[in-house]
Protein backbone atom coordinates (compact mmCIF):
# COMPACT_ATOMS: atom_id res chain seq x y z
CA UNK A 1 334.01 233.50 183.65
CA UNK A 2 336.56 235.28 181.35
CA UNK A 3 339.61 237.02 183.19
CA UNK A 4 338.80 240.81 182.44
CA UNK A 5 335.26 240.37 182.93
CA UNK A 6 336.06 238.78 186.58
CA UNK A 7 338.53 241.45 186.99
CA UNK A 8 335.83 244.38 185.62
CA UNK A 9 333.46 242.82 188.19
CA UNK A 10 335.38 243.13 190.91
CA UNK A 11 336.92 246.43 190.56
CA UNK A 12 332.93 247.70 190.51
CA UNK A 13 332.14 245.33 193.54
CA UNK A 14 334.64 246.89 195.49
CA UNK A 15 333.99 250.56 194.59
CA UNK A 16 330.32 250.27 194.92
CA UNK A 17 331.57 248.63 198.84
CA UNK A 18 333.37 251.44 199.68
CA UNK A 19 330.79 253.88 198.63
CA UNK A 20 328.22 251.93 200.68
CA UNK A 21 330.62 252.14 203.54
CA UNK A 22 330.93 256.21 203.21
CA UNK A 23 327.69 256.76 202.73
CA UNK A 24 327.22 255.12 205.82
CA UNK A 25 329.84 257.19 207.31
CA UNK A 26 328.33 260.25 206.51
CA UNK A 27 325.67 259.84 208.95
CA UNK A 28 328.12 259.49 211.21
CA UNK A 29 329.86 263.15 210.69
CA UNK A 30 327.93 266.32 212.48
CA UNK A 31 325.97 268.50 210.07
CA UNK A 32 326.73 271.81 208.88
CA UNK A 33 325.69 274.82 207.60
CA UNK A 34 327.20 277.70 205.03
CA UNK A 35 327.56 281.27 206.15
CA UNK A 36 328.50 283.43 203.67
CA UNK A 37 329.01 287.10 204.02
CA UNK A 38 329.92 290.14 201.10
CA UNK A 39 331.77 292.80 201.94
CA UNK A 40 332.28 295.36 199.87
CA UNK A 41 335.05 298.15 198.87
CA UNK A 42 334.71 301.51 197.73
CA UNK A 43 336.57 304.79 197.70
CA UNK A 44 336.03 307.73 200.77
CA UNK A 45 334.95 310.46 198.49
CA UNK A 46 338.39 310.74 196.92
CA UNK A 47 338.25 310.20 192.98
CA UNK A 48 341.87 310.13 192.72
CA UNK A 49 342.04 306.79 194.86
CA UNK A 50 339.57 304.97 192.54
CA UNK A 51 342.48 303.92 190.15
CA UNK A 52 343.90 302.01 193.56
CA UNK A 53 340.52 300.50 194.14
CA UNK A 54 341.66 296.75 192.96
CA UNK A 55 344.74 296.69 194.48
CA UNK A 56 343.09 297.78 198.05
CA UNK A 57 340.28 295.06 197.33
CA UNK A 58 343.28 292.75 197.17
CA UNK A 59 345.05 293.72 200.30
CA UNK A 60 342.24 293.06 201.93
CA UNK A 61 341.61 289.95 201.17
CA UNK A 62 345.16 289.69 202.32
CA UNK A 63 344.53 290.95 205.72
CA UNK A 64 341.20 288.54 206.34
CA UNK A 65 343.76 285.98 205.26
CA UNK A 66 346.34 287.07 207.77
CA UNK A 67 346.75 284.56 211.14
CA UNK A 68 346.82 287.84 212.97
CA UNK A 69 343.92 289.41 212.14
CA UNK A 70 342.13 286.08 212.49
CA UNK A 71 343.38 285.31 215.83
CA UNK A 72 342.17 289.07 217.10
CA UNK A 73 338.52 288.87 215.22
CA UNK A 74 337.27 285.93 214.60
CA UNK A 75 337.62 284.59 218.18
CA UNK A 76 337.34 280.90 218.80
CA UNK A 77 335.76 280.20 215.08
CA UNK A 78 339.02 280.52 213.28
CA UNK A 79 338.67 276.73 212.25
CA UNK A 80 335.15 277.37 210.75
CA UNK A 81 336.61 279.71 207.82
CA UNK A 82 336.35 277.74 204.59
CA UNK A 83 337.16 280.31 201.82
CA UNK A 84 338.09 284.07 201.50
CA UNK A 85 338.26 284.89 198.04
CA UNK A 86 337.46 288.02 195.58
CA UNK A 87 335.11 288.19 193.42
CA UNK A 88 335.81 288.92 189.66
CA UNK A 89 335.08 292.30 187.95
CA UNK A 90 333.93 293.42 191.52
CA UNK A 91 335.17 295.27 194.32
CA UNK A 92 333.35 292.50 196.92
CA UNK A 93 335.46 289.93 199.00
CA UNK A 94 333.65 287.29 199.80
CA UNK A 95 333.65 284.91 203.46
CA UNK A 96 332.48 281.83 203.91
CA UNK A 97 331.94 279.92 207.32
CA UNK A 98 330.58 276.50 208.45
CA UNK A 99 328.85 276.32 210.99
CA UNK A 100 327.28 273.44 213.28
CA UNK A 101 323.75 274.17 213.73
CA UNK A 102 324.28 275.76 217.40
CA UNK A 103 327.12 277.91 216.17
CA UNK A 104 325.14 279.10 213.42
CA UNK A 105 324.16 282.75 215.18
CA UNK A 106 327.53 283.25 216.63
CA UNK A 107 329.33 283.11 213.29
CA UNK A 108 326.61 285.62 211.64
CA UNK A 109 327.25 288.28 214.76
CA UNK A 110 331.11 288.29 213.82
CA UNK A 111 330.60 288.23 210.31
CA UNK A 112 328.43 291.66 210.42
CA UNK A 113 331.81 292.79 212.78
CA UNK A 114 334.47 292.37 209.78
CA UNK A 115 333.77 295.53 207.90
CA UNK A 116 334.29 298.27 211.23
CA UNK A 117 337.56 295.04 212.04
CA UNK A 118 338.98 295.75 208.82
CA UNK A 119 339.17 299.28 209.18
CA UNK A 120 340.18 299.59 212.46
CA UNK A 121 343.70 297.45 210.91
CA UNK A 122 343.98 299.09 208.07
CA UNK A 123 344.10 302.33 210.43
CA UNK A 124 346.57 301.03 212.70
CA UNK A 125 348.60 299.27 210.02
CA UNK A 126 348.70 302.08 206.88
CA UNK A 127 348.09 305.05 209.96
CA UNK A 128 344.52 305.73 207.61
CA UNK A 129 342.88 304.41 204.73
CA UNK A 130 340.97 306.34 201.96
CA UNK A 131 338.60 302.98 201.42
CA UNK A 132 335.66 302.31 203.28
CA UNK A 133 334.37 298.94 203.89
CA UNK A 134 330.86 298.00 204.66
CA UNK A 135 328.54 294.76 204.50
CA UNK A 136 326.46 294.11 200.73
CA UNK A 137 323.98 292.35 202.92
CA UNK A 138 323.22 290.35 206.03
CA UNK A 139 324.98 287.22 206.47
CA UNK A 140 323.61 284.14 204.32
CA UNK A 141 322.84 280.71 205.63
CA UNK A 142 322.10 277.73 203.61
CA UNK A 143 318.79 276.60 203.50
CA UNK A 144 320.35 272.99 204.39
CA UNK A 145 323.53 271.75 205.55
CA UNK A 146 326.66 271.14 203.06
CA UNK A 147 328.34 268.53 205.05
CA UNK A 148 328.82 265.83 204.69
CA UNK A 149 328.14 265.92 201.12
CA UNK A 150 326.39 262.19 200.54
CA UNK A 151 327.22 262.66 196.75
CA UNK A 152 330.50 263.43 197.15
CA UNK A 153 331.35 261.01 199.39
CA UNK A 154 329.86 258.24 198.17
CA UNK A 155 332.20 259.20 195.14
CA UNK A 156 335.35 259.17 196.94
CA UNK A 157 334.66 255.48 198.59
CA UNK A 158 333.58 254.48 194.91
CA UNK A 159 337.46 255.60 194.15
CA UNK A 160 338.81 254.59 197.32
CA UNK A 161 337.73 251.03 197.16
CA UNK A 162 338.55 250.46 193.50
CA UNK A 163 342.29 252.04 194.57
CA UNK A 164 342.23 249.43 197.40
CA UNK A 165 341.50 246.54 195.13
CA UNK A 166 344.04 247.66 192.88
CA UNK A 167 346.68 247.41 195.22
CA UNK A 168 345.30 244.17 197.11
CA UNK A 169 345.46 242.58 193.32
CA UNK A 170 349.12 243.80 192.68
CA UNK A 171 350.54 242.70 195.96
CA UNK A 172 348.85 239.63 195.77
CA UNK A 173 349.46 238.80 192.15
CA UNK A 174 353.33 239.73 192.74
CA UNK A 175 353.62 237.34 195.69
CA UNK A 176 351.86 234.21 193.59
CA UNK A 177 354.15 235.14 190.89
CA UNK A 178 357.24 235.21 192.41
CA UNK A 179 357.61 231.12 193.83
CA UNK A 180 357.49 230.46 190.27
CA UNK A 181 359.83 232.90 189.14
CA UNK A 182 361.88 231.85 192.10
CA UNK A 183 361.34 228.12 191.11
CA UNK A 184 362.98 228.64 187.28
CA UNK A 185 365.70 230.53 188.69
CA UNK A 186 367.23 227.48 190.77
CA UNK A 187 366.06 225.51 187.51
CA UNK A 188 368.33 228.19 185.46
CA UNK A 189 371.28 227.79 187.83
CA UNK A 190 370.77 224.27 189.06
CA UNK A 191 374.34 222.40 189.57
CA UNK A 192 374.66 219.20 187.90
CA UNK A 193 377.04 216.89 190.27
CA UNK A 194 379.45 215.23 188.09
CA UNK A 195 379.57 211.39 188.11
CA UNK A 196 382.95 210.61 189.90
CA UNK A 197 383.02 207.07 189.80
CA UNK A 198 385.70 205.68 187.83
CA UNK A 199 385.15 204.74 184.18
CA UNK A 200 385.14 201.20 183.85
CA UNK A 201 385.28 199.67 180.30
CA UNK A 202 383.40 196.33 179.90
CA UNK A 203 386.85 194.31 179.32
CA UNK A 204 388.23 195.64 182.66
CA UNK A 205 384.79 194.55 184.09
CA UNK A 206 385.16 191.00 183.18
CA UNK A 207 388.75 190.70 184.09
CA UNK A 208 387.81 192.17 187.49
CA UNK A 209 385.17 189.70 187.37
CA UNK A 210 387.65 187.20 185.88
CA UNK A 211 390.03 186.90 188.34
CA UNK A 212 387.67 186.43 191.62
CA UNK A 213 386.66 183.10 190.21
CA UNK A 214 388.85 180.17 191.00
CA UNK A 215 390.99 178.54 187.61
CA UNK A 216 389.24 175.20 188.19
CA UNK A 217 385.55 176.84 187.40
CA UNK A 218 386.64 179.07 184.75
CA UNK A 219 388.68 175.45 182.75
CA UNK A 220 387.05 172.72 183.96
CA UNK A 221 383.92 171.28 182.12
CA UNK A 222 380.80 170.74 184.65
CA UNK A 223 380.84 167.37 185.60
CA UNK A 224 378.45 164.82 183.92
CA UNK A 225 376.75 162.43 186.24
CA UNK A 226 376.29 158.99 184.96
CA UNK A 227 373.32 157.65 185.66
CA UNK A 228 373.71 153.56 186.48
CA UNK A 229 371.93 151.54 183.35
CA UNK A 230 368.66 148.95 184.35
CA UNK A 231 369.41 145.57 183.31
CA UNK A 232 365.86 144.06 182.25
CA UNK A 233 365.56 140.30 182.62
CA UNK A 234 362.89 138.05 180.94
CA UNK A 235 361.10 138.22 184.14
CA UNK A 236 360.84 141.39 184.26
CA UNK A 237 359.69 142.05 180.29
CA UNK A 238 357.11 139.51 181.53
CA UNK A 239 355.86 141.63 183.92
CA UNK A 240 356.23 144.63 181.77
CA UNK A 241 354.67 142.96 178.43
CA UNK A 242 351.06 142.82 177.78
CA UNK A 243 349.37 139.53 178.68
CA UNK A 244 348.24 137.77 174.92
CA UNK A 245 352.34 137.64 174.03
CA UNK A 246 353.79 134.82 174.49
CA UNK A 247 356.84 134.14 177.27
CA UNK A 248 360.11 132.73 176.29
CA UNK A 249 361.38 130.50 179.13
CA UNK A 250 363.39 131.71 181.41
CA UNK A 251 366.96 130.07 180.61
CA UNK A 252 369.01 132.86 180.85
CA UNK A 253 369.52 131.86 184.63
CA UNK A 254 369.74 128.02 183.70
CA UNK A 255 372.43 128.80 180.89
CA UNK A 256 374.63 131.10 182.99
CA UNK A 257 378.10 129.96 183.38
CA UNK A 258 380.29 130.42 185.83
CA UNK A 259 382.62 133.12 184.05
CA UNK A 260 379.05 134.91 183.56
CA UNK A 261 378.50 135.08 187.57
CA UNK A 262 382.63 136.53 188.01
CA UNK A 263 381.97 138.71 184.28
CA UNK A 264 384.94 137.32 182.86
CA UNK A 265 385.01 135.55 179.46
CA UNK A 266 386.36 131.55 179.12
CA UNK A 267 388.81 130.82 177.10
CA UNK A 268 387.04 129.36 174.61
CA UNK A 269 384.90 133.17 174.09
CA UNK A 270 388.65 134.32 173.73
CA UNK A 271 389.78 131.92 171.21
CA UNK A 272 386.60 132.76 169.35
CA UNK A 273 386.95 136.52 168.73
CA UNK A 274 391.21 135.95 167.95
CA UNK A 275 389.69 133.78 165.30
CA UNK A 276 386.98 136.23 163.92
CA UNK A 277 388.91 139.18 164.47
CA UNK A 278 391.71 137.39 162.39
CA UNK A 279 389.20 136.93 159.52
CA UNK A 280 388.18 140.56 159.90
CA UNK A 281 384.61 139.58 160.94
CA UNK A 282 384.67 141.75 163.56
């Protein structure tokens, strides 16, 4: 499989995990409900205050917004306010609660209280207020409950596990990286030892070679062993030559002479070769 297409795979593998897992999670979280309630501002009969009428819709969406109005009014369901805001081109303020289903009741009793609560702290806070304040309607609750939203958070585990991936690829892809990186570095820098041995040139090597071996080797001529010469007699050639040839007698033995048995010649042998060599026949 091609890189980016592995890489696209996975990324939507991951996110469609962690949106499984949220989903899952949802069902987990307790259900609730939206309370909403309107509350309206308008001027006490006085026509001159109506020019003031968006700047006192504003303060008092300051004052539900103040911790110490909340902490003398709204009782123990402080946590359960979600959003106080105004509402454009209007003089209404709107309040929104959540509400487990149990504590759906409770919230709707103090909502109808806000209007008489406001004016009460405007009173004590301003010492009177030309505004009045009243309810556009009975509290609203949501036909179902809001939360957990299954949409939205299947959403954020789609982005949560595709962020998680992300990560788990960089770290991991960093840490395979950097051996190798690592690796050509000490390549880069590597220290090559320097031969120290001592240059030898090759005449220095055979002197030094030269003068361990002894004169008499290095002079002297191997020596040649002689090997001793056969001397063959008729009787031997007779032995040695084929059968159909015929055998001179054996009269080297009978013609022998005495100097032959010592090996020295007679005199007569001696006189001979004087005389030839005198003639220059040998």
């Amino acid at each position: 499989m091609h890189p980016v297409k592995k890489f696209i795979n996975n990324i939507f593998f991951t996110g469609a995990l962690g949106a499984a897992l949220f989903f899952a999670l949802s069902f987990l979280m307790t259900p609730q409900w939206l309370v909403s309630a309107r509350i309206v501002v308008f001027p006490a009969g006085l026509p001159t205050v109506q020019k003031n009428l968006a700047q006192e819709v504003g303060n008092t969406a300051e004052i539900l917004r103040s911790a110490r109005f909340q902490e003398e009014n709204l009782q123990n369901f402080r946590n359960n306010l979600l959003d106080i805001r105004q509402i454009e081109n209007s003089s209404t303020i709107a309040v929104d609660f959540l509400a487990a289903k149990d504590d759906v009741t409770a919230i709707e009793d103090i909502a109808v209280l806000i209007p008489n609560e406001i004016s009460e702290y405007s009173r004590d806070l301003y010492g009177g207020t030309p505004f009045k304040y009243e309810l556009l309607s009975d509290p609203e609750v949501s036909a179902k409950n809001v939360r957990p939203d299954l949409t939205k958070n299947s959403l954020w585990g789609f982005l949560a596990g595709i962020i998680i991936y992300l990560l788990f690829w960089n770290f991991f892809d960093s840490t395979r990286k950097k051996p190798m990186e690592t690796e050509e570095i000490f390549q880069e820098e590597k220290f090559i030892m320097p031969d120290l041995r001592p240059m030898v040139s090759p005449n220095m090597d055979m002197e030094r070679k030269t003068e361990k071996i002894p004169a008499k080797e290095i002079f002297s001529a191997p020596e040649r062993k002689e090997e001793p010469t056969a001397i063959i007699t008729p009787r031997d050639m007779q032995n040695i030559a084929p059968s159909n040839l015929p055998i001179a007698e054996d009269t080297w033995e009978k013609d022998k002479s005495p100097a032959d048995e010592t090996g020295e010649p007679s005199d007569e042998e001696v006189k001979d070769r004087l005389n030839k060599l005198m003639r220059g026949e040998l």
